[in-house]
N, C-alpha and C. Protein backbone atom coordinates (compact mmCIF):
# COMPACT_ATOMS: atom_id res chain seq x y z
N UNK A 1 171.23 -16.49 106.53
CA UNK A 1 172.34 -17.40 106.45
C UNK A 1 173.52 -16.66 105.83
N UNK A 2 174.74 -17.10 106.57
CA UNK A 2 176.10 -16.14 105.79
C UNK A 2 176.70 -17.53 105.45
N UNK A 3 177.08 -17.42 103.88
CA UNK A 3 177.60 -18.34 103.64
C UNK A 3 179.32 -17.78 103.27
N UNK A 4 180.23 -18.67 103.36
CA UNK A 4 181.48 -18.33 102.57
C UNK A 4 181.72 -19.06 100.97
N UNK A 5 181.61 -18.12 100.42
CA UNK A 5 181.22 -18.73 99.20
C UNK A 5 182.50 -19.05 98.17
N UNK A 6 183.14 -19.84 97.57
CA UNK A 6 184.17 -19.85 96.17
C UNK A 6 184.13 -18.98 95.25
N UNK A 7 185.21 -18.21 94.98
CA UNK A 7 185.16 -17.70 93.55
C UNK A 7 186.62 -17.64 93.03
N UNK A 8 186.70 -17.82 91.77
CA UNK A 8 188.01 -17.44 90.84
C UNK A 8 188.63 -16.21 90.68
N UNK A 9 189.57 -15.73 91.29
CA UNK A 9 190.33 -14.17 91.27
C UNK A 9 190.19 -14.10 89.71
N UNK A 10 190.12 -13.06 89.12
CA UNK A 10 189.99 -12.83 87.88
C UNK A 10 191.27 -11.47 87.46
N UNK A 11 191.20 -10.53 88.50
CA UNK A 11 191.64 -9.31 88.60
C UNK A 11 192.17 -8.73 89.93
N UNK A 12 193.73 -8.36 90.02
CA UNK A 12 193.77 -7.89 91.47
C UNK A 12 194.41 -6.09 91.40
N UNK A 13 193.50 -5.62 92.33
CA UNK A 13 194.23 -3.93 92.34
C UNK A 13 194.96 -4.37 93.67
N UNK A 14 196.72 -4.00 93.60
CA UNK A 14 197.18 -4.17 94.64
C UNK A 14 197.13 -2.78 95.96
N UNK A 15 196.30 -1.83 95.40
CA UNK A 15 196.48 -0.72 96.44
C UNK A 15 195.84 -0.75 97.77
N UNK A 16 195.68 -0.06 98.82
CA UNK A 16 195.63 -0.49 99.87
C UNK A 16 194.04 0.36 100.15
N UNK A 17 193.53 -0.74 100.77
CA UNK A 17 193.41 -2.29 100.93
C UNK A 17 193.71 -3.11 98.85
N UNK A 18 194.20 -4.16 99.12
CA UNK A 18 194.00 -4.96 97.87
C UNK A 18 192.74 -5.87 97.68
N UNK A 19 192.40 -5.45 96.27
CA UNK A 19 190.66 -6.28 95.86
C UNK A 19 190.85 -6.48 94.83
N UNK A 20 190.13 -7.69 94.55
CA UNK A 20 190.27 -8.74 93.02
C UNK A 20 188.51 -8.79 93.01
N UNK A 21 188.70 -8.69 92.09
CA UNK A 21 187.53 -9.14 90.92
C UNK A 21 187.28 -10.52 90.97
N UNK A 22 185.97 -11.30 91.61
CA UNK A 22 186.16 -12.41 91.80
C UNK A 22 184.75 -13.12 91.31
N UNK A 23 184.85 -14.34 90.09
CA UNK A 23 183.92 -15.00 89.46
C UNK A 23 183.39 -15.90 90.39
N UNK A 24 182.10 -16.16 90.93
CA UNK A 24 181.12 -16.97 91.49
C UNK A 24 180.64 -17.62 90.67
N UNK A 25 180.93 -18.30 89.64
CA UNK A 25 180.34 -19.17 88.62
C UNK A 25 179.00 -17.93 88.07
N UNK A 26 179.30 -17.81 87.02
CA UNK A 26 179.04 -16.38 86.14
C UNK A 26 178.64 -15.13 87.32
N UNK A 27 178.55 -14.68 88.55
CA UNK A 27 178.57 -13.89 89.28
C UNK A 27 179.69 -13.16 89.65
N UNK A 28 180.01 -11.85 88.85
CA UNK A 28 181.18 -11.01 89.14
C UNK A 28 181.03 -10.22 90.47
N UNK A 29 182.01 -9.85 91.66
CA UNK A 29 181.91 -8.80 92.50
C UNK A 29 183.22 -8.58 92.81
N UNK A 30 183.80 -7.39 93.42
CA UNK A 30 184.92 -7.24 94.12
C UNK A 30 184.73 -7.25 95.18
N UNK A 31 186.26 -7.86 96.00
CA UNK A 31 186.32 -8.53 96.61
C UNK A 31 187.74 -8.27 97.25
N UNK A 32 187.63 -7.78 99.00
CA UNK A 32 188.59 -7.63 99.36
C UNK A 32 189.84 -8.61 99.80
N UNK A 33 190.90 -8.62 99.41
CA UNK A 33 191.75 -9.81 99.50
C UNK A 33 193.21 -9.41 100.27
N UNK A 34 193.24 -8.60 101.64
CA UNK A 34 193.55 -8.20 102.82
C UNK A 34 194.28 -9.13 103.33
N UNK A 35 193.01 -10.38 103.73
CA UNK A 35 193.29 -11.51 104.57
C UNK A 35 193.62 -12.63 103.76
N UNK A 36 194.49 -12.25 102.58
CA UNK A 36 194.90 -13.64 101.45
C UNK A 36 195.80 -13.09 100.59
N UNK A 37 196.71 -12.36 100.82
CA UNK A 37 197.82 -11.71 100.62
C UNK A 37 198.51 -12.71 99.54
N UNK A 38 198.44 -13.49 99.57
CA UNK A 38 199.65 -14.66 99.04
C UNK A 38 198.50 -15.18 97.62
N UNK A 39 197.65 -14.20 97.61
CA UNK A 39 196.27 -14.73 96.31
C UNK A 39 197.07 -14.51 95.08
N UNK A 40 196.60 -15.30 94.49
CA UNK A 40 196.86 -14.59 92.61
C UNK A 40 195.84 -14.71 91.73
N UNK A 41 196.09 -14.04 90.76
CA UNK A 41 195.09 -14.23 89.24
C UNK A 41 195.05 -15.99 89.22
N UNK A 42 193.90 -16.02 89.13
CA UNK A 42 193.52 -17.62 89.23
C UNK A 42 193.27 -18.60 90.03
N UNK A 43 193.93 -17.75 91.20
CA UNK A 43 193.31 -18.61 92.20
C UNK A 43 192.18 -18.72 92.79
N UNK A 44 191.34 -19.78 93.35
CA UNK A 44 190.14 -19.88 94.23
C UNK A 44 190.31 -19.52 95.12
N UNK A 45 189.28 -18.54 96.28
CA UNK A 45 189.18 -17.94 97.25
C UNK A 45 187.64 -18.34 98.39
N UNK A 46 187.85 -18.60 99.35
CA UNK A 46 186.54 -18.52 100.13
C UNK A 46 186.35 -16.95 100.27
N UNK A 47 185.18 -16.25 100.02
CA UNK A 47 184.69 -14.97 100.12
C UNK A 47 183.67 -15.42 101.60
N UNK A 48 183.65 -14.18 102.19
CA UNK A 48 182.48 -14.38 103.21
C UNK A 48 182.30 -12.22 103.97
N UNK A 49 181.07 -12.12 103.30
CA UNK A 49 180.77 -10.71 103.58
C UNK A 49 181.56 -9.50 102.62
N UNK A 50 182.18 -10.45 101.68
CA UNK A 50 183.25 -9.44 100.89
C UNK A 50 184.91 -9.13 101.22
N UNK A 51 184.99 -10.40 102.03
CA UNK A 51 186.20 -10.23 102.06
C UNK A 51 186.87 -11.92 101.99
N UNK A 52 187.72 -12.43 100.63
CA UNK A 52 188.42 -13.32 100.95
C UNK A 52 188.89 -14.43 102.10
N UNK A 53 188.42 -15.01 102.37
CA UNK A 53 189.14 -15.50 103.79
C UNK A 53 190.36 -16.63 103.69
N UNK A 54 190.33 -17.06 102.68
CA UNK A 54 191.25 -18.52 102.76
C UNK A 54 191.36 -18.88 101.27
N UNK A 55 192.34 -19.35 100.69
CA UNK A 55 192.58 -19.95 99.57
C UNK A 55 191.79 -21.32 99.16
N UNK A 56 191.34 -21.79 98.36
CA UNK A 56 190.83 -23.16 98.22
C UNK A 56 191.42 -23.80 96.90
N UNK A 57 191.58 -25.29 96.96
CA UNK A 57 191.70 -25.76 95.26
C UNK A 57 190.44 -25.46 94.80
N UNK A 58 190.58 -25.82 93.36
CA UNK A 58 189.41 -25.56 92.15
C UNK A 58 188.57 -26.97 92.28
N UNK A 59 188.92 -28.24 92.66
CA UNK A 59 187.84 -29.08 92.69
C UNK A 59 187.36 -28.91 94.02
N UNK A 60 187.83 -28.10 94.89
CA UNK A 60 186.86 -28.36 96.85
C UNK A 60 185.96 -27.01 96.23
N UNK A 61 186.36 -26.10 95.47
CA UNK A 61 185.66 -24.97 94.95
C UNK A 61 184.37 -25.12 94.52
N UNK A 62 184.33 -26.30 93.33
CA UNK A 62 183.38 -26.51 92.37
C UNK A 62 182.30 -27.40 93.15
N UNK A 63 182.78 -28.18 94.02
CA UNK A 63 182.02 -29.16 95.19
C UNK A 63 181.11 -28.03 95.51
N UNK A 64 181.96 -27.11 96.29
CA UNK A 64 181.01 -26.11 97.49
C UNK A 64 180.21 -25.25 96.54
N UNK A 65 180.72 -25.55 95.11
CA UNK A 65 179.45 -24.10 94.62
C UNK A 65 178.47 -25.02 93.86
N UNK A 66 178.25 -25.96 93.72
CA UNK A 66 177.53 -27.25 93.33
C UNK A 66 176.55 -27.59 94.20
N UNK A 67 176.79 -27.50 95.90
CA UNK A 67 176.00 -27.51 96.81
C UNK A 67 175.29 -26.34 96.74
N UNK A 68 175.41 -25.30 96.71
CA UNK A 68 175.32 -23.89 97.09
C UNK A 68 174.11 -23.56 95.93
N UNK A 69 174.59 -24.19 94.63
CA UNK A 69 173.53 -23.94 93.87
C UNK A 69 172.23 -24.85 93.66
N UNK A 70 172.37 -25.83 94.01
CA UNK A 70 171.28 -27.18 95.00
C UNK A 70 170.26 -26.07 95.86
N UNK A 71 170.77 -25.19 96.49
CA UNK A 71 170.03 -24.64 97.20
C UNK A 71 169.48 -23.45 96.32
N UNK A 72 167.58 -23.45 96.12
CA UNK A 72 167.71 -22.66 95.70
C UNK A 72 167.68 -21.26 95.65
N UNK A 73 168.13 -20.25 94.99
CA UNK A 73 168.43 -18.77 95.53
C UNK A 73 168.99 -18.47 96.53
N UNK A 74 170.28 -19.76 97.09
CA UNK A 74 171.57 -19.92 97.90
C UNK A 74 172.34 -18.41 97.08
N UNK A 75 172.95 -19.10 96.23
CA UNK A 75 174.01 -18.13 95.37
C UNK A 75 173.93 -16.98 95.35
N UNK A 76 172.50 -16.31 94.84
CA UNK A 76 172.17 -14.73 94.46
C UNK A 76 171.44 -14.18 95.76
N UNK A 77 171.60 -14.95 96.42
CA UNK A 77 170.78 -14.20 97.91
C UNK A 77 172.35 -14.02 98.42
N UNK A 78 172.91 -14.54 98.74
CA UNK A 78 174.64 -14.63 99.28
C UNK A 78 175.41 -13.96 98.69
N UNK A 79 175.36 -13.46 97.36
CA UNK A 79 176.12 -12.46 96.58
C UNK A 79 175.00 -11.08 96.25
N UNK A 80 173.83 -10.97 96.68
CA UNK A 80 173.05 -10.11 96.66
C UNK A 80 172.48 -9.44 95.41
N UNK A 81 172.32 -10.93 94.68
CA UNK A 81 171.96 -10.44 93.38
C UNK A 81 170.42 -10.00 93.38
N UNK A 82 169.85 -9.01 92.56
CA UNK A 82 169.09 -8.64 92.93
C UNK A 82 168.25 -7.78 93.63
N UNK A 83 169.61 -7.21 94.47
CA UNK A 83 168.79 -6.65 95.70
C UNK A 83 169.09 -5.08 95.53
């Protein structure tokens, strides 16, 4: 299953390509943010394969990672914790 998952920009290197540091509810990874140009420190992001895809608010965020963690070993199988 590929999920697109929420996380909180935390950190952005603007060099090329640009990647932020992005919180999955305590799950840190970087994270390419290419295709979300218009991102900032703080904002929510749909991630999917490691790369940003779309901006989200913080409550459609907390919904989708609320489901995500319902499922279990959704989260750390999808961010590859573990592996």
């Amino acid at each position: 299953m590929c999920l697109g998952i929420p996380g909180e920009i935390l950190s952005i290197d603007r060099s090329a390509p640009p990647t932020g540091t992005v919180d999955f509810g305590g799950i840190r990874r970087s994270v390419c943010l290419a295709y979300t140009p218009e991102a900032e420190i703080g904002d929510y992001v749909i991630v999917h394969v490691g790369f940003a895809i779309s901006r989200v608010r913080p409550d459609e965020a907390a919904k989708t990672l609320a489901v995500i963690r319902a499922l279990p070993g959704a989260l750390e199988t999808e961010l590859g914790v573990g592996q």
